[in-house]
PDB file of N, CA and C in Angstrom:
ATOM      1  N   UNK A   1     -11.715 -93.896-130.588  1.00  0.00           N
ATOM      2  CA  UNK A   1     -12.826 -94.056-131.490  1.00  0.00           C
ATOM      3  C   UNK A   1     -12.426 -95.038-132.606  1.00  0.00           C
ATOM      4  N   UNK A   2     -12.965 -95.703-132.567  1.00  0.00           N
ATOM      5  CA  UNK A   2     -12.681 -97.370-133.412  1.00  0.00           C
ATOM      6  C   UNK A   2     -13.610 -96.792-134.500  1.00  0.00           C
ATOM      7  N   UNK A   3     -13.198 -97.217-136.065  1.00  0.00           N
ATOM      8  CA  UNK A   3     -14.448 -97.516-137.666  1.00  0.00           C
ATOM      9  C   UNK A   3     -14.751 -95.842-137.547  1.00  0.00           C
ATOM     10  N   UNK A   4     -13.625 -94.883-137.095  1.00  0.00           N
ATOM     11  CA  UNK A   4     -14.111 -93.040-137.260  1.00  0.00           C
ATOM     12  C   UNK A   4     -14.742 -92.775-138.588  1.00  0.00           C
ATOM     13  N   UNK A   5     -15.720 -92.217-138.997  1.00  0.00           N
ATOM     14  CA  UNK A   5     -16.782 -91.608-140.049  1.00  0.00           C
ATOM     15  C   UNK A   5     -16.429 -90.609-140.546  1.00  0.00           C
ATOM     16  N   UNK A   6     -16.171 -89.795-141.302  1.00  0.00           N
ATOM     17  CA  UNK A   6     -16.461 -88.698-141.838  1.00  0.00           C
ATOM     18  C   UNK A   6     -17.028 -87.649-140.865  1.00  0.00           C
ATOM     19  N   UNK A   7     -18.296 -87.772-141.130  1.00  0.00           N
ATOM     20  CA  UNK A   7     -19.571 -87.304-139.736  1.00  0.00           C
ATOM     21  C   UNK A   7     -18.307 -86.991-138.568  1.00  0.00           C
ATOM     22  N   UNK A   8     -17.978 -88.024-137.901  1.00  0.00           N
ATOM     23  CA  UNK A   8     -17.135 -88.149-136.276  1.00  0.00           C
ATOM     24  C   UNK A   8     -16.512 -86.957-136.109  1.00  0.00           C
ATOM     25  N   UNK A   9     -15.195 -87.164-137.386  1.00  0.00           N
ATOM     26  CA  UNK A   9     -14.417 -85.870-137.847  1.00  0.00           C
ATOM     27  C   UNK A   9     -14.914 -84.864-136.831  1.00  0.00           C
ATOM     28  N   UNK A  10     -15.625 -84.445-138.281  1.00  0.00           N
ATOM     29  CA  UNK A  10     -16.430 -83.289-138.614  1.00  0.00           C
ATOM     30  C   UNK A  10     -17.165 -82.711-137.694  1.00  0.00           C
ATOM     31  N   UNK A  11     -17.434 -83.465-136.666  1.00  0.00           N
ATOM     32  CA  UNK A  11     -18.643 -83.024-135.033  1.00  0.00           C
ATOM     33  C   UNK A  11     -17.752 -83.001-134.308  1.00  0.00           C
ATOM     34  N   UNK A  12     -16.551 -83.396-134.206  1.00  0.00           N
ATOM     35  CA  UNK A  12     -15.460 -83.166-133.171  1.00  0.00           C
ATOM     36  C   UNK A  12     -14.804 -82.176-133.132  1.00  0.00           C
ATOM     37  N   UNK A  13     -14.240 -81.695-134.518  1.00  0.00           N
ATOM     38  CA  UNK A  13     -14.073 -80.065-134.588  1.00  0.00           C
ATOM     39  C   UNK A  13     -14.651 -79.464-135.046  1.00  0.00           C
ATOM     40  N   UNK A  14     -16.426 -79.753-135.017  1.00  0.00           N
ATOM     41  CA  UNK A  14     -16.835 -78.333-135.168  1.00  0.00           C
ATOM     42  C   UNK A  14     -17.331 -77.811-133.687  1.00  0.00           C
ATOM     43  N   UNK A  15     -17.722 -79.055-132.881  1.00  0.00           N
ATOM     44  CA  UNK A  15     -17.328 -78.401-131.275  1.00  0.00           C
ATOM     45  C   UNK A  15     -16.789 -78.060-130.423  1.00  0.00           C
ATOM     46  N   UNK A  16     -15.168 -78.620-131.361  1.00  0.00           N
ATOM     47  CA  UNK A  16     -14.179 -78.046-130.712  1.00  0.00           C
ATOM     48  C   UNK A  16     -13.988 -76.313-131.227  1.00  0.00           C
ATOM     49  N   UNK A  17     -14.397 -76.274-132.269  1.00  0.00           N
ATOM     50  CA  UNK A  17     -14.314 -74.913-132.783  1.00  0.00           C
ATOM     51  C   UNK A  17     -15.199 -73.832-132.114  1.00  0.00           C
ATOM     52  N   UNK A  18     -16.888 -74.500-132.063  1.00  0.00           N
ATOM     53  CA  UNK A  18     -17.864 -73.948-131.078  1.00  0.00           C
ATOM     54  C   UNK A  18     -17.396 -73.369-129.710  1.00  0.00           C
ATOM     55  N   UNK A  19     -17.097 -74.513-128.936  1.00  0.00           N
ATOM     56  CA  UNK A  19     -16.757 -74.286-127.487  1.00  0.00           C
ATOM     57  C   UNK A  19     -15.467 -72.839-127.270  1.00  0.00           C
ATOM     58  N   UNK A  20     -14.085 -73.404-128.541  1.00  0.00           N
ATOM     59  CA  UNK A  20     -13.417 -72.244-128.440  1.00  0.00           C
ATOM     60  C   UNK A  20     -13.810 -70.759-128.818  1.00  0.00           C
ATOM     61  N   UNK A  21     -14.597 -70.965-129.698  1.00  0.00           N
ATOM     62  CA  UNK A  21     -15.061 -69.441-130.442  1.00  0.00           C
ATOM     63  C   UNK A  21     -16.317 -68.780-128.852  1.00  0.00           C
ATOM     64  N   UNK A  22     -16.470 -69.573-128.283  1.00  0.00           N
ATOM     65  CA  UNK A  22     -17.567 -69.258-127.277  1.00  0.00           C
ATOM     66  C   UNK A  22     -16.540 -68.843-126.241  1.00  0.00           C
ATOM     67  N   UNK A  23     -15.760 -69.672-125.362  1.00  0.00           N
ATOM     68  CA  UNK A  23     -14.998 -69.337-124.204  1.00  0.00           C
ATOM     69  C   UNK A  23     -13.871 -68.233-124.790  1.00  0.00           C
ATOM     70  N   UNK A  24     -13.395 -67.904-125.761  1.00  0.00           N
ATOM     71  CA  UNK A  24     -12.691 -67.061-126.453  1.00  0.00           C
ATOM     72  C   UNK A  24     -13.267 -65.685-126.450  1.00  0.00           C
ATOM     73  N   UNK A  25     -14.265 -65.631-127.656  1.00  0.00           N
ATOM     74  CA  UNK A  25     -14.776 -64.651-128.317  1.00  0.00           C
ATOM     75  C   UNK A  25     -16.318 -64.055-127.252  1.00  0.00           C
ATOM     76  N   UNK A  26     -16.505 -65.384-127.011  1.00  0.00           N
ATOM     77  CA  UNK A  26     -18.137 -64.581-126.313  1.00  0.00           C
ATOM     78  C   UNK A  26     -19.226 -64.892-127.370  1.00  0.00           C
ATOM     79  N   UNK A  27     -18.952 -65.765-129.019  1.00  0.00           N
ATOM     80  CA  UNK A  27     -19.307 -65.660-130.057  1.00  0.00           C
ATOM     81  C   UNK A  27     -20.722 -67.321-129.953  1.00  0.00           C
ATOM     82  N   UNK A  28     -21.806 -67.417-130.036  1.00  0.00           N
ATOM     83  CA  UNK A  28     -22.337 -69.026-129.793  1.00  0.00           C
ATOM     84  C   UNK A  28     -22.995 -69.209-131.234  1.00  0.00           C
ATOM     85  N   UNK A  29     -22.295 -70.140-131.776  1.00  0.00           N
ATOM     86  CA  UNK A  29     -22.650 -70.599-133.100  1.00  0.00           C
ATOM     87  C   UNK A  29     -23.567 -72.081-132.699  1.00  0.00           C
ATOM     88  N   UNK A  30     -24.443 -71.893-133.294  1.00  0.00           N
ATOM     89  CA  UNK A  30     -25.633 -72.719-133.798  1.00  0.00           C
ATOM     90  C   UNK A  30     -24.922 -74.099-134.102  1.00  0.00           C
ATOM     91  N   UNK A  31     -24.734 -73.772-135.774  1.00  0.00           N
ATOM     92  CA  UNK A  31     -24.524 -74.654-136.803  1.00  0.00           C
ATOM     93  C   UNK A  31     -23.627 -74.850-137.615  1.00  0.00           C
ATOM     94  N   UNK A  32     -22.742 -75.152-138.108  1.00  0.00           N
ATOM     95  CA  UNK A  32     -21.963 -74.903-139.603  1.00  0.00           C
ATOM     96  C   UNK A  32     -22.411 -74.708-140.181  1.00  0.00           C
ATOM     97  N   UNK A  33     -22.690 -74.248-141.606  1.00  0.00           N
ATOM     98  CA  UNK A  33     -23.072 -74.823-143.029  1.00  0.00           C
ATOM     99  C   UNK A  33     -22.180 -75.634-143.398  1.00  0.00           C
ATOM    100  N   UNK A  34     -22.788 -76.590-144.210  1.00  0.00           N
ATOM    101  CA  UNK A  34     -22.193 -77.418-145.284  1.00  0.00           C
ATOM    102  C   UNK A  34     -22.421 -77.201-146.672  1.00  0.00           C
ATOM    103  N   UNK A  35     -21.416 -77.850-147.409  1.00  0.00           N
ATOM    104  CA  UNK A  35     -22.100 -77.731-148.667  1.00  0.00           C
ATOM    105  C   UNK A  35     -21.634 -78.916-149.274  1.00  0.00           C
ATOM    106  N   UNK A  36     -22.865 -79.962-150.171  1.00  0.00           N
ATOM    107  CA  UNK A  36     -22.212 -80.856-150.467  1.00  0.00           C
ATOM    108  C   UNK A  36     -20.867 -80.518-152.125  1.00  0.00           C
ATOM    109  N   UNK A  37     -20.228 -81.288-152.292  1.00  0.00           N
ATOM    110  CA  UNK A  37     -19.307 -81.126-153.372  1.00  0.00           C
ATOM    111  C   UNK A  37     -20.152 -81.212-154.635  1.00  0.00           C
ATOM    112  N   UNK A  38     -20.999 -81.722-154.878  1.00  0.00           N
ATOM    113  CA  UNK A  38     -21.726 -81.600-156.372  1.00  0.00           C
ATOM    114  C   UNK A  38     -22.419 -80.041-156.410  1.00  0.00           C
ATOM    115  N   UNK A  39     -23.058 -79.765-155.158  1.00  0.00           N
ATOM    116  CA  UNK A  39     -23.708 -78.210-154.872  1.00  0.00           C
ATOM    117  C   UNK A  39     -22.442 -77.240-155.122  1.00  0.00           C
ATOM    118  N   UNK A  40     -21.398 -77.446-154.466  1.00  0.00           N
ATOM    119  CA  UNK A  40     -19.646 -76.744-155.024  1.00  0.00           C
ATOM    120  C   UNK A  40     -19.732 -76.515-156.015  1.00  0.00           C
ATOM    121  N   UNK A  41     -19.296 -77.623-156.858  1.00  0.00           N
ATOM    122  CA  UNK A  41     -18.659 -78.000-158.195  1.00  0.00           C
ATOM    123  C   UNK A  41     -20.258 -76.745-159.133  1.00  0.00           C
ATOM    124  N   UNK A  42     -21.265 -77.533-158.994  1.00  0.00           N
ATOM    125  CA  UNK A  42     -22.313 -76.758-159.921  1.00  0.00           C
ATOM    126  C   UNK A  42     -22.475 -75.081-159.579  1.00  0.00           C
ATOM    127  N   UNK A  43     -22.138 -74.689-158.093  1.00  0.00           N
ATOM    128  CA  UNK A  43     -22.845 -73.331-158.207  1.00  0.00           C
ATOM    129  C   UNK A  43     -21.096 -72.688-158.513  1.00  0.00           C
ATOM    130  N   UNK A  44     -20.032 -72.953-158.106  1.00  0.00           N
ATOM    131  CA  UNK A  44     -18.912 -72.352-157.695  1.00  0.00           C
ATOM    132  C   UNK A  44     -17.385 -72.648-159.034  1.00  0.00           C
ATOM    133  N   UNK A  45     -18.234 -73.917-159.766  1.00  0.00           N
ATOM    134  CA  UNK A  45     -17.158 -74.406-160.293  1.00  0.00           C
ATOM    135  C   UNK A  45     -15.561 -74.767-159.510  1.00  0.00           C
ATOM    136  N   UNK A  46     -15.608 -74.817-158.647  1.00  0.00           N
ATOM    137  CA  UNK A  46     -14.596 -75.305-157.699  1.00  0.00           C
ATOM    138  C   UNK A  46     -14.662 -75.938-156.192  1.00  0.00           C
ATOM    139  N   UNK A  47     -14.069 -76.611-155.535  1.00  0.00           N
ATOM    140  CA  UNK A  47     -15.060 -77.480-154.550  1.00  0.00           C
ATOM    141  C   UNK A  47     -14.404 -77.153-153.441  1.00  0.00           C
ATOM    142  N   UNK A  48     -13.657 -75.586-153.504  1.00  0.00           N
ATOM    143  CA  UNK A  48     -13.185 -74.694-151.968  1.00  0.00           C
ATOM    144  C   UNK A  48     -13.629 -73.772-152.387  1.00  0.00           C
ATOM    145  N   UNK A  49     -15.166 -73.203-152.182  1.00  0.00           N
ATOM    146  CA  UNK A  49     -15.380 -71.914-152.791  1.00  0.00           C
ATOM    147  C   UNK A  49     -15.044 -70.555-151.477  1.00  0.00           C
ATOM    148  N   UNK A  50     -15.077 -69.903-151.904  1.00  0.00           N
ATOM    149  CA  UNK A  50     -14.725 -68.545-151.043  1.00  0.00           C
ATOM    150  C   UNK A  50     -15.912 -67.949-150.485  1.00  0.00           C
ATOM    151  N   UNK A  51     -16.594 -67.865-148.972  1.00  0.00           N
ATOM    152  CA  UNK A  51     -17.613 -67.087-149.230  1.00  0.00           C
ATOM    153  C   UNK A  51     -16.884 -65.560-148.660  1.00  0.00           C
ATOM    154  N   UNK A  52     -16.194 -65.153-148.625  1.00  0.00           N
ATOM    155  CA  UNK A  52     -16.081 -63.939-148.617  1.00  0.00           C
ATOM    156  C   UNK A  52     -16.806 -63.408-149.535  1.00  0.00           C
ATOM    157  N   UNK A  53     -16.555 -63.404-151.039  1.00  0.00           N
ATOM    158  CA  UNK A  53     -17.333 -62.645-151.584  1.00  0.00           C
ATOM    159  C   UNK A  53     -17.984 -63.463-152.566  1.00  0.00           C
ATOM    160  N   UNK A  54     -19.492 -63.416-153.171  1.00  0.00           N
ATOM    161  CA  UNK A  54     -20.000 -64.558-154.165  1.00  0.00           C
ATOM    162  C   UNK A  54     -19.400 -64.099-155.377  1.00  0.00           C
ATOM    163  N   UNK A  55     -19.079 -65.214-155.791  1.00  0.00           N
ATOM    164  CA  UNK A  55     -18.149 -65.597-157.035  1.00  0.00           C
ATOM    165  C   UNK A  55     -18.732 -66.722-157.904  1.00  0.00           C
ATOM    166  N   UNK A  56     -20.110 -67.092-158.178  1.00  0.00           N
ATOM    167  CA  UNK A  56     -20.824 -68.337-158.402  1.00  0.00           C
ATOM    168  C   UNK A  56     -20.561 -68.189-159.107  1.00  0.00           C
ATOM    169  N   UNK A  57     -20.804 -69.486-160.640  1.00  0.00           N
ATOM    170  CA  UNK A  57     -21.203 -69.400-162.038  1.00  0.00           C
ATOM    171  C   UNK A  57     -22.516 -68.918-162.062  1.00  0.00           C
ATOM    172  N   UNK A  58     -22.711 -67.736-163.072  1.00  0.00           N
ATOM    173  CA  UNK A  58     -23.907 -67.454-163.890  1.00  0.00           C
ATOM    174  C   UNK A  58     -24.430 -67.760-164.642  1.00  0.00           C
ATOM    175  N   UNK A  59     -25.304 -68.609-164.957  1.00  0.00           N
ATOM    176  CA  UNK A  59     -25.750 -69.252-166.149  1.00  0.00           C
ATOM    177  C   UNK A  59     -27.037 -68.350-166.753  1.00  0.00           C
ATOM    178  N   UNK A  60     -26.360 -67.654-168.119  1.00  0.00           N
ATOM    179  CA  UNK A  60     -27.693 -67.226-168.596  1.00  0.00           C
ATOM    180  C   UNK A  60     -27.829 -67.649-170.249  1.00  0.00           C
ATOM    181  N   UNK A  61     -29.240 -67.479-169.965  1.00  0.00           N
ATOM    182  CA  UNK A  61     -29.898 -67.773-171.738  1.00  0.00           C
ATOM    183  C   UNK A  61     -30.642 -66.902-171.518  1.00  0.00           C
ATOM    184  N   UNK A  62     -30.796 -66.509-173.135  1.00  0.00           N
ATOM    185  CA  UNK A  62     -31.086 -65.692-173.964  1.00  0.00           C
ATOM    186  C   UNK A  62     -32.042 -65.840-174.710  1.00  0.00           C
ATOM    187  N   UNK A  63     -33.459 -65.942-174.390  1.00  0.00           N
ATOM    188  CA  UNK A  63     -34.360 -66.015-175.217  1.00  0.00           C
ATOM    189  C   UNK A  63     -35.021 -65.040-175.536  1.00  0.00           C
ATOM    190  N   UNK A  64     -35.268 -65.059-177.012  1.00  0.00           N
ATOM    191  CA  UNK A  64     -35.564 -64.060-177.675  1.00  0.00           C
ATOM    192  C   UNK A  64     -36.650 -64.301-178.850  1.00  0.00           C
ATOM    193  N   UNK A  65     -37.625 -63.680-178.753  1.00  0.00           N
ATOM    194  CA  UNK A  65     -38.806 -64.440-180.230  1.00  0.00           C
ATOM    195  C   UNK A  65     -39.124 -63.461-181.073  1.00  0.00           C
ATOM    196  N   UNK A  66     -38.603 -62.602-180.838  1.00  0.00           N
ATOM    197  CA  UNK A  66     -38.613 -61.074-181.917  1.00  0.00           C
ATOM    198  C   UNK A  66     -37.481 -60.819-182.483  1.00  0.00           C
ATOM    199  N   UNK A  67     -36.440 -61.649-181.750  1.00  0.00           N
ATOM    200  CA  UNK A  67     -34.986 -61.184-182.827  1.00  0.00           C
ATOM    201  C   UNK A  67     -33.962 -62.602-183.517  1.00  0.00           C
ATOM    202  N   UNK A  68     -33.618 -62.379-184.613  1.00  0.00           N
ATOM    203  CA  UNK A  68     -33.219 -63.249-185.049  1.00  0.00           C
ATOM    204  C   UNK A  68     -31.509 -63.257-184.873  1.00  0.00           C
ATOM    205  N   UNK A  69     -30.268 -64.230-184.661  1.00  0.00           N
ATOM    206  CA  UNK A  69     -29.113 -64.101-184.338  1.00  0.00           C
ATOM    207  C   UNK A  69     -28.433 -64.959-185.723  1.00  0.00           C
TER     208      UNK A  69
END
């Protein structure tokens, strides 16, 4: 594969991963998810997030029109 992409990579082992998790496990995956790195960085603050368990940033405000701070 001559000028390999990103993309190329990325479709080569994720069917290599497919095909094994299938002739292996018995398991037939669809799709990956992806996530791009700005979607990372903003929901996860880090750009290897874990999905074992969600660990996002929470962003909260506090609005309030009855109380003064």
């Amino acid at each position: 594969m001559a000028f390999v992409e990103q993309e190329d990579i990325l479709n080569v082992f994720e069917g290599l991963t497919r095909h094994l998790l299938k002739e292996v496990n018995g398991v037939e995956v669809e799709k990956f998810p992806r996530m791009l790195y700005d979607d990372a960085m903003r929901l996860y603050g880090n750009d290897k997030p874990r999905h074992s368990f969600w660990n996002g940033i929470w962003r909260i405000k506090c609005r309030s029109t009855t109380q003064r701070f």
